[in-house]
Protein backbone atom coordinates (compact mmCIF):
# COMPACT_ATOMS: atom_id res chain seq x y z
CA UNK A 1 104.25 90.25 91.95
CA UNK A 2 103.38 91.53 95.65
CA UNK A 3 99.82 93.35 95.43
CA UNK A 4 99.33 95.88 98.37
CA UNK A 5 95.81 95.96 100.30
CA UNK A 6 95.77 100.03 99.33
CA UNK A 7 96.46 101.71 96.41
CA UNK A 8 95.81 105.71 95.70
CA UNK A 9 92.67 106.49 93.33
CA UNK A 10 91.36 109.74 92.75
CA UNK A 11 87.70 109.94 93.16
CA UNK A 12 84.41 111.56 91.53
CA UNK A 13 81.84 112.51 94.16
CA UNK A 14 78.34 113.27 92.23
CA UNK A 15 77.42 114.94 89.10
CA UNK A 16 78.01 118.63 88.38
CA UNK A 17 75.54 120.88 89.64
CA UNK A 18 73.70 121.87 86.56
CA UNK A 19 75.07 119.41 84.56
CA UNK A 20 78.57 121.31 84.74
CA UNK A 21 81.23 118.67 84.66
CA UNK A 22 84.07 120.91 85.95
CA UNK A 23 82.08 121.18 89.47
CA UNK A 24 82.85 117.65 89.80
CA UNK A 25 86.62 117.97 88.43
CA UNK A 26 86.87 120.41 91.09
CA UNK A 27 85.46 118.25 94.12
CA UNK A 28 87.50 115.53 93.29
CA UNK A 29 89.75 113.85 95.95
CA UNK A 30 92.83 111.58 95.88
CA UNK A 31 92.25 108.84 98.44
CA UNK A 32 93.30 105.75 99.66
CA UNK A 33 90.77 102.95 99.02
CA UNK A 34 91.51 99.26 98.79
CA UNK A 35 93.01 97.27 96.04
CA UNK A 36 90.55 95.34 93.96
CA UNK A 37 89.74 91.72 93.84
CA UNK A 38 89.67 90.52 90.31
CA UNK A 39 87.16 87.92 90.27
CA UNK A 40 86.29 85.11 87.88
CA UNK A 41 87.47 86.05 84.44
CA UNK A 42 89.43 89.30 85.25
CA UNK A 43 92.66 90.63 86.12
CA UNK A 44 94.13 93.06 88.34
CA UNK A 45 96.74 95.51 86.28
CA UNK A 46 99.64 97.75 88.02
CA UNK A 47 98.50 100.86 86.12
CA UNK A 48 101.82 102.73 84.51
CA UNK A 49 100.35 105.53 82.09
CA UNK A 50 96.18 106.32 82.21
CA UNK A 51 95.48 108.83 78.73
CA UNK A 52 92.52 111.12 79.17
CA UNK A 53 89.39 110.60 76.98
CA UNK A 54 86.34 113.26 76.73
CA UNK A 55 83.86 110.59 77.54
CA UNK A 56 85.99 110.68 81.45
CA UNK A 57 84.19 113.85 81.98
CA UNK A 58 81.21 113.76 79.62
CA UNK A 59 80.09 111.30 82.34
CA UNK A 60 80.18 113.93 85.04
CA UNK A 61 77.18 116.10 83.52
CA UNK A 62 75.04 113.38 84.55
CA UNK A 63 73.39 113.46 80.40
CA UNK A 64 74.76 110.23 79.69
CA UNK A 65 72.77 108.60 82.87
CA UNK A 66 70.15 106.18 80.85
CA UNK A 67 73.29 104.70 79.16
CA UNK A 68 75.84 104.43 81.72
CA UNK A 69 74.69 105.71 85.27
CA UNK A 70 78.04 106.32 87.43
CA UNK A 71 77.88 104.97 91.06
CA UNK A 72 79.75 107.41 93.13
CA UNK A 73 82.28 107.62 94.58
CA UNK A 74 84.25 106.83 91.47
CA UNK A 75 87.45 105.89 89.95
CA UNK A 76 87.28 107.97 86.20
CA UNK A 77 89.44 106.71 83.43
CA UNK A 78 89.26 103.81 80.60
CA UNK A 79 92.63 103.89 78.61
CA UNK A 80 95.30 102.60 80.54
CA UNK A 81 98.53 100.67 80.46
CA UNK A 82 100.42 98.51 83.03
CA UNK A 83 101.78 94.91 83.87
CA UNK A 84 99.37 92.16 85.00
CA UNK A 85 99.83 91.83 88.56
CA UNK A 86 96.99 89.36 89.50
CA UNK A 87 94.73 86.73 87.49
CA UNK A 88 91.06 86.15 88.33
CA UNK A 89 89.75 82.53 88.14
CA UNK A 90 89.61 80.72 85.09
CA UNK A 91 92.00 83.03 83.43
CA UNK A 92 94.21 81.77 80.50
CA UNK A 93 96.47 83.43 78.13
CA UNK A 94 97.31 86.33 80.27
CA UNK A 95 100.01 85.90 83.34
CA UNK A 96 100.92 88.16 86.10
CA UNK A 97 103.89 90.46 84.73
CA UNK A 98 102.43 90.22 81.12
CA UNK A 99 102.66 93.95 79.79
CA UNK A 100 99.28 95.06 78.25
CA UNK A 101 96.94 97.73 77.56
CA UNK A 102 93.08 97.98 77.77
CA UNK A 103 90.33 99.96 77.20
CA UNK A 104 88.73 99.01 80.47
CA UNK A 105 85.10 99.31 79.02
CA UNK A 106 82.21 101.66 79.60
CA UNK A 107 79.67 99.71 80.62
CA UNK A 108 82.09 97.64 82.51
CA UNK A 109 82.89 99.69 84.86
CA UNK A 110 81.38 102.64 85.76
CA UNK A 111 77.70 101.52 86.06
CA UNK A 112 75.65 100.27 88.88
CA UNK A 113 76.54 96.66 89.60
CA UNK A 114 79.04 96.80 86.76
CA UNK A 115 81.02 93.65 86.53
CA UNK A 116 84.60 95.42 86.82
CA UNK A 117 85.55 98.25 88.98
CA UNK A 118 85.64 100.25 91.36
CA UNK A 119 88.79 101.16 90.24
CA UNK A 120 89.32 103.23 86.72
CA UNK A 121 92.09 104.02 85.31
CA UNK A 122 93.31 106.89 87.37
CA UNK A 123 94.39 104.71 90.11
CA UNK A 124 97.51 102.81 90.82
CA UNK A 125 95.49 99.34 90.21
CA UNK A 126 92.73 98.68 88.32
CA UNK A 127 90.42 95.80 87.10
CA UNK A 128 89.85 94.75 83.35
CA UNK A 129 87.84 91.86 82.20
CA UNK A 130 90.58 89.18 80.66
CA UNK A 131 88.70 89.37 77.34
CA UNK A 132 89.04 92.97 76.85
CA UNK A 133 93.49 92.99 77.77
CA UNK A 134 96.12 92.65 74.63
CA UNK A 135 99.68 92.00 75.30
CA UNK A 136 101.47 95.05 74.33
CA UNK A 137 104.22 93.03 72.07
CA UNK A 138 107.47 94.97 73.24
CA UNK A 139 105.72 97.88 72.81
CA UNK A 140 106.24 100.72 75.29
CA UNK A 141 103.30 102.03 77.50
CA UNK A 142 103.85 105.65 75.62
CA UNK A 143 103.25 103.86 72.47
CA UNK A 144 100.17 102.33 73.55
CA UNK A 145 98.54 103.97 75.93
CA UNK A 146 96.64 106.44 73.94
CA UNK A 147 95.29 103.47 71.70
CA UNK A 148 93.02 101.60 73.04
CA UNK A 149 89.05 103.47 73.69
CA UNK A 150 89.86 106.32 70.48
CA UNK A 151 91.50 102.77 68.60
CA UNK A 152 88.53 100.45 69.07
CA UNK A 153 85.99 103.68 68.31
CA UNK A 154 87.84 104.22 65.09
CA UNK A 155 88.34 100.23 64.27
CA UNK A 156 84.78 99.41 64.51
CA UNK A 157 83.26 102.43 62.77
CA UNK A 158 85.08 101.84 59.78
CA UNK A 159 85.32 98.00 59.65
CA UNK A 160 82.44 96.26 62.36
CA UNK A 161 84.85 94.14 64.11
CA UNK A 162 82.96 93.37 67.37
CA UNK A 163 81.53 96.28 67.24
CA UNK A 164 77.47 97.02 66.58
CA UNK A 165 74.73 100.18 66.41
CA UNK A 166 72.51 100.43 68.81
CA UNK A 167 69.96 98.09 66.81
CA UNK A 168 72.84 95.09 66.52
CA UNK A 169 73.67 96.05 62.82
CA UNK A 170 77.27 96.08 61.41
CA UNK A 171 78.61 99.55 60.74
CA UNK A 172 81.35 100.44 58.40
CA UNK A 173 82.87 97.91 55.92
CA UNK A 174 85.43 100.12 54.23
CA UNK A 175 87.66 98.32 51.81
CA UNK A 176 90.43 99.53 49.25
CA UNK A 177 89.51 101.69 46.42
CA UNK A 178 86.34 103.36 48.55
CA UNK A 179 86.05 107.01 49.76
CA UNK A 180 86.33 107.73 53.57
CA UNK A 181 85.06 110.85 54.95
CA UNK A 182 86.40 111.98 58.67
CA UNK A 183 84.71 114.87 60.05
CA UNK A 184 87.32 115.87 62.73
CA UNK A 185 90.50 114.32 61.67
CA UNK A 186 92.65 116.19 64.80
CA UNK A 187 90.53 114.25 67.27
CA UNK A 188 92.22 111.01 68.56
CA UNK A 189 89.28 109.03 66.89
CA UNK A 190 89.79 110.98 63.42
CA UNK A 191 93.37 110.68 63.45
CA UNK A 192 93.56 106.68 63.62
CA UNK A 193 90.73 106.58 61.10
CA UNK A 194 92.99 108.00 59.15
CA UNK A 195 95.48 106.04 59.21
CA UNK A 196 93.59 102.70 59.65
CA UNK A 197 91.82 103.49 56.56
CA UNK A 198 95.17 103.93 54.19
CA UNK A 199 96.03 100.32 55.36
CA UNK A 200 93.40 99.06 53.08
CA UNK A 201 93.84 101.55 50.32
CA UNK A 202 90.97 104.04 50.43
CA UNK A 203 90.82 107.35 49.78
CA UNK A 204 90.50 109.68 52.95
CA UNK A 205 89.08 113.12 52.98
CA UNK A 206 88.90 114.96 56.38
CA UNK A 207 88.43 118.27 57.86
CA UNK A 208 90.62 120.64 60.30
CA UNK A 209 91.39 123.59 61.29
CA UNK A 210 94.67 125.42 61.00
CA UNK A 211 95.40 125.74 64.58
CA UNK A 212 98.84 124.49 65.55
CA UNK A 213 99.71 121.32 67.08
CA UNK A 214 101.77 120.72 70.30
CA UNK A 215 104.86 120.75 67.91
CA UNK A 216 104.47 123.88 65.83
CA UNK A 217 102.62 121.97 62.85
CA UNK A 218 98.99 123.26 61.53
CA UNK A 219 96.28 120.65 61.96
CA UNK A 220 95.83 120.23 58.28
CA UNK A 221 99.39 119.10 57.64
CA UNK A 222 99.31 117.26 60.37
CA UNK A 223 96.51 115.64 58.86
CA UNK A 224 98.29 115.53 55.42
CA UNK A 225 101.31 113.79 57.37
CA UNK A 226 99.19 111.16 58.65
CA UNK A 227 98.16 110.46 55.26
CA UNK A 228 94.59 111.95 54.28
CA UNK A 229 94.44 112.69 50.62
CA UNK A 230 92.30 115.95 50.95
CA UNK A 231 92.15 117.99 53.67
CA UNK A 232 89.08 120.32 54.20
CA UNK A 233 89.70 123.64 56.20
CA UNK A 234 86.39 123.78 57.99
CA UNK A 235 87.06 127.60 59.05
CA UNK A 236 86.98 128.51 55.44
CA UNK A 237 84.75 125.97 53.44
CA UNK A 238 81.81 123.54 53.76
CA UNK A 239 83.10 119.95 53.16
CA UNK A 240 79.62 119.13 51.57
CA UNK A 241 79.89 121.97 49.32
CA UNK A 242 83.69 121.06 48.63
CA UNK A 243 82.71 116.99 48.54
CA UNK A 244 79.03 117.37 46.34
CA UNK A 245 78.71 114.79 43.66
CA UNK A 246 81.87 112.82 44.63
CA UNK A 247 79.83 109.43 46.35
CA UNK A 248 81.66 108.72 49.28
CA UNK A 249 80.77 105.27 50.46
CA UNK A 250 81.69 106.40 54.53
CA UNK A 251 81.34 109.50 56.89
CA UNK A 252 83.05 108.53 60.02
CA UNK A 253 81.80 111.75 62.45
CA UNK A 254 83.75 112.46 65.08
CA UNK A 255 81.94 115.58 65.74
CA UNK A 256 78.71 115.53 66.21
CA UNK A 257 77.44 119.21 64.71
CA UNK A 258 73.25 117.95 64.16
CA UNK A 259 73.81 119.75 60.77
CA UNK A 260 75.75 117.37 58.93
CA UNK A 261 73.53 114.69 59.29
CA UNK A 262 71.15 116.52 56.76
CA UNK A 263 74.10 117.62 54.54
CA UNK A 264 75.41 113.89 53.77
CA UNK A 265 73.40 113.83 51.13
CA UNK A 266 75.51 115.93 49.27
CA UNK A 267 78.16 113.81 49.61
CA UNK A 268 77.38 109.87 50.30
CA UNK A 269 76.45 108.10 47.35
CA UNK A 270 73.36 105.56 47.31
CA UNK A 271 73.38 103.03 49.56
CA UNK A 272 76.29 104.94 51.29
CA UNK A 273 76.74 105.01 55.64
CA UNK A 274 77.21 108.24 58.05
CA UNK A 275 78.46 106.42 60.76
CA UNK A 276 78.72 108.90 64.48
CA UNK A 277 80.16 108.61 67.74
CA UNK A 278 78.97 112.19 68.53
CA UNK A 279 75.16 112.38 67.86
CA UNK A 280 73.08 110.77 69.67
CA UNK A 281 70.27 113.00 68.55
CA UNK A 282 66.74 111.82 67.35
CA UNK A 283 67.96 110.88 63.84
CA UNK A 284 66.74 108.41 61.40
CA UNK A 285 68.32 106.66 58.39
CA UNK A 286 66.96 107.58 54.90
CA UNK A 287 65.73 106.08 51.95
CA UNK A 288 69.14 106.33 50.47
CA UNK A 289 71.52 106.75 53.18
CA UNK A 290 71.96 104.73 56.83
CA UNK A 291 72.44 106.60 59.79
CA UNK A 292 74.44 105.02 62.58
CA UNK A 293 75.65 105.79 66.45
CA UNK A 294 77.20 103.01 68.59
CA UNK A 295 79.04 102.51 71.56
CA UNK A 296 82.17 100.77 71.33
CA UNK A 297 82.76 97.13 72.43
CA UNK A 298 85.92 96.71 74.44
CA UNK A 299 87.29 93.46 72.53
CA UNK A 300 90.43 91.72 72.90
CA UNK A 301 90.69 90.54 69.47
CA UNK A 302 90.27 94.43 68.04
CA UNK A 303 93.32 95.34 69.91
CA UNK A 304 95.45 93.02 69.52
CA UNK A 305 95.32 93.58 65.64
CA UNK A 306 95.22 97.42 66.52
CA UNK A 307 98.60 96.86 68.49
CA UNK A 308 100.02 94.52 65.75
CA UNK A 309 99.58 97.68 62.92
CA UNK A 310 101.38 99.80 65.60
CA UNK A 311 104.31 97.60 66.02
CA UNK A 312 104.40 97.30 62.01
CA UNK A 313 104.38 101.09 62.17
CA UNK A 314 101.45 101.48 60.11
CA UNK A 315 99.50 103.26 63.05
CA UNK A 316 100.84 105.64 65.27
CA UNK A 317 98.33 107.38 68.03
CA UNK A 318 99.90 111.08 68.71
CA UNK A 319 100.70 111.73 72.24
CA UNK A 320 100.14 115.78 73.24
CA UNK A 321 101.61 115.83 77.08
CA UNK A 322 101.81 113.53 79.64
CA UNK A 323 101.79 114.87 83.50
CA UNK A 324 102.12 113.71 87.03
CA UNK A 325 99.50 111.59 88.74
CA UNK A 326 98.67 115.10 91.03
CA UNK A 327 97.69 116.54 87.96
CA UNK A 328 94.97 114.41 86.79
CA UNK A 329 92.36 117.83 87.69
CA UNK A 330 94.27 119.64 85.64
CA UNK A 331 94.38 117.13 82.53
CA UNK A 332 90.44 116.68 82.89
CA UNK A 333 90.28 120.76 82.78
CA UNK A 334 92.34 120.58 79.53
CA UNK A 335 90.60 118.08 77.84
CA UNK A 336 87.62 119.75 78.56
CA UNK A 337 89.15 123.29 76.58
CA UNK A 338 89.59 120.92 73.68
CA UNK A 339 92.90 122.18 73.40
CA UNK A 340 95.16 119.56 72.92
CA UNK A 341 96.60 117.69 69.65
CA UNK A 342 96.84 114.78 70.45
CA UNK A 343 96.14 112.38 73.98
CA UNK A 344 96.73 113.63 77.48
CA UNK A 345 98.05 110.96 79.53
CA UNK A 346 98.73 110.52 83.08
CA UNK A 347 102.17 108.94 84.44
CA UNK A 348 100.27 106.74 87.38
CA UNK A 349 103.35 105.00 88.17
CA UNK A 350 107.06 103.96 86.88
């Protein structure tokens, strides 16, 4: 596969003035920069479809700074899917015109002397460590696209995998005949928690709202549709008053409201895990009950058995829009409104 020297990228400039992400959505620029290098142990990947996650613009506030400090300018964008187009050194198992998807990583590529980058995933080429990739299987990049950062997040706070809390411990460990709690099943996270947690035959309660999807469909059939066994409308009832008593042995929080924390309780029985990717308050685990946060751990490995339950059509990840690569202000905007059902994705090339 020919690689050109230049490739278009758009570009993040600094942080929002006063924290304001949508300062720095709107003083973003489409430019021409160079192609990158992959280096020893990466690869180089024609980007074909980049989805939208709300961690792309979280970053711009500048909050998230002691965790993952962006070096500007900067290429946004983790999920993406594309064809290998060049190998680093020492790479095996991949080949140039494999199709794959990644979750490019957080860490890996948007902090100062990150070892990936500059590129993200809202330019035509970007760079991925080798041991974060998974073939796609025949798979198309609409099918996959969407999976890979909300897939991972969901994979590892329910079962471990590679992933850890912030003090190395394992974190969920769900298996069949135990009670799953999602709070905010319409997310992307919430809805493949879902569904990853009927593979293995547990009981799933979540909450939603009856606002509409893309298609027509209220969140809480949607939810229903997906699978979960009780849906909670949040707008009407408290899950922990609706859930007291019934010892669930997970809370998956995709939400990160500081008062359910203190209202798992109620719900999680002894010994029982509230497991967030949304608080990253000052909370501690009790007596009784653990409290977790975590980043995920891009992982190879994870994926590939994420993209195998795909394929088997046991996991599908709900696609709301997908727009031009011009748009890709526009899609951050959205996001930001919290107004989609499902993942925004960006057609980077054909």
């Amino acid at each position: 596969m020919e690689v050109p020297k230049e490739m278009k990228a758009w570009r993040a400039h600094a942080y929002g003035e006063e924290g304001n992400p949508a300062d720095t959505i709107g003083k973003m620029t489409l430019d021409t920069v160079p192609v990158p290098e992959p280096k020893k142990g990466q690869v180089l990947i024609k980007v074909e479809l980049a989805a939208v996650n709300p961690i792309d613009w979280k970053l711009f506030s500048g909050g998230l700074h002691g965790i993952a400090p962006v070096s500007f300018p900067y290429v946004p964008g983790f999920d993406l899917s594309g064809t290998v187009a060049k190998l680093g050194e020492g790479v095996t198992g991949l080949a140039v015109g494999d199709e794959v998807c990644v979750d490019t990583g957080l860490c890996e590529t948007c902090c100062t002397d990150s070892p990936c980058g500059p590129a993200g995933a809202f330019g035509e080429y970007a760079v991925a460590l080798a041991d974060t990739v998974a073939k796609r299987d025949g798979l198309s990049s609409k099918d996959l696209v969407g999976l890979p950062l909300a897939g991972l997040t969901s994979y590892q706070a329910i079962f471990t995998g590679a992933g850890r809390d912030f003090a190395g411990a394992e974190l969920g460990k769900l298996s069949a005949g135990q009670k799953l709690l999602v709070l905010g099943g319409a997310a992307a996270t919430g809805a493949i928690a879902i569904q990853l947690a009927k593979t293995v035959g547990a009981y799933v309660a979540t909450t939603a709202s009856p606002n509409k999807t893309s298609d027509g469909m209220s969140k809480i059939d949607f939810m229903k549709q997906l699978g979960a066994d009780e849906v909670i409308n949040y707008k009407e009832a408290d899950w922990a008053d609706v859930l007291a008593g019934k010892d669930y042995d997970l809370i998956f929080d995709c939400v990160g409201t500081p008062e359910d924390w203190p209202k798992a309780s109620k719900v999680l029985k002894k010994g029982g895990t509230f497991v967030s990717i949304a608080n990253f308050g000052d909370v501690k685990s009790t007596e009784d009950h653990a409290f977790k946060v975590f980043l995920l751990k891009s992982n190879a490995d994870d994926l590939t058995k994420l993209v195998a339950l795909v394929k088997a059509g046991k996991l599908k990840v709900p696609v709301d829009s997908i727009v031009p690569f011009t748009d890709v202000p526009a899609v951050l905007t959205k996001s930001m409104s919290w107004a989609s059902a499902g993942k925004l994705c960006v057609q980077v090339s054909s």
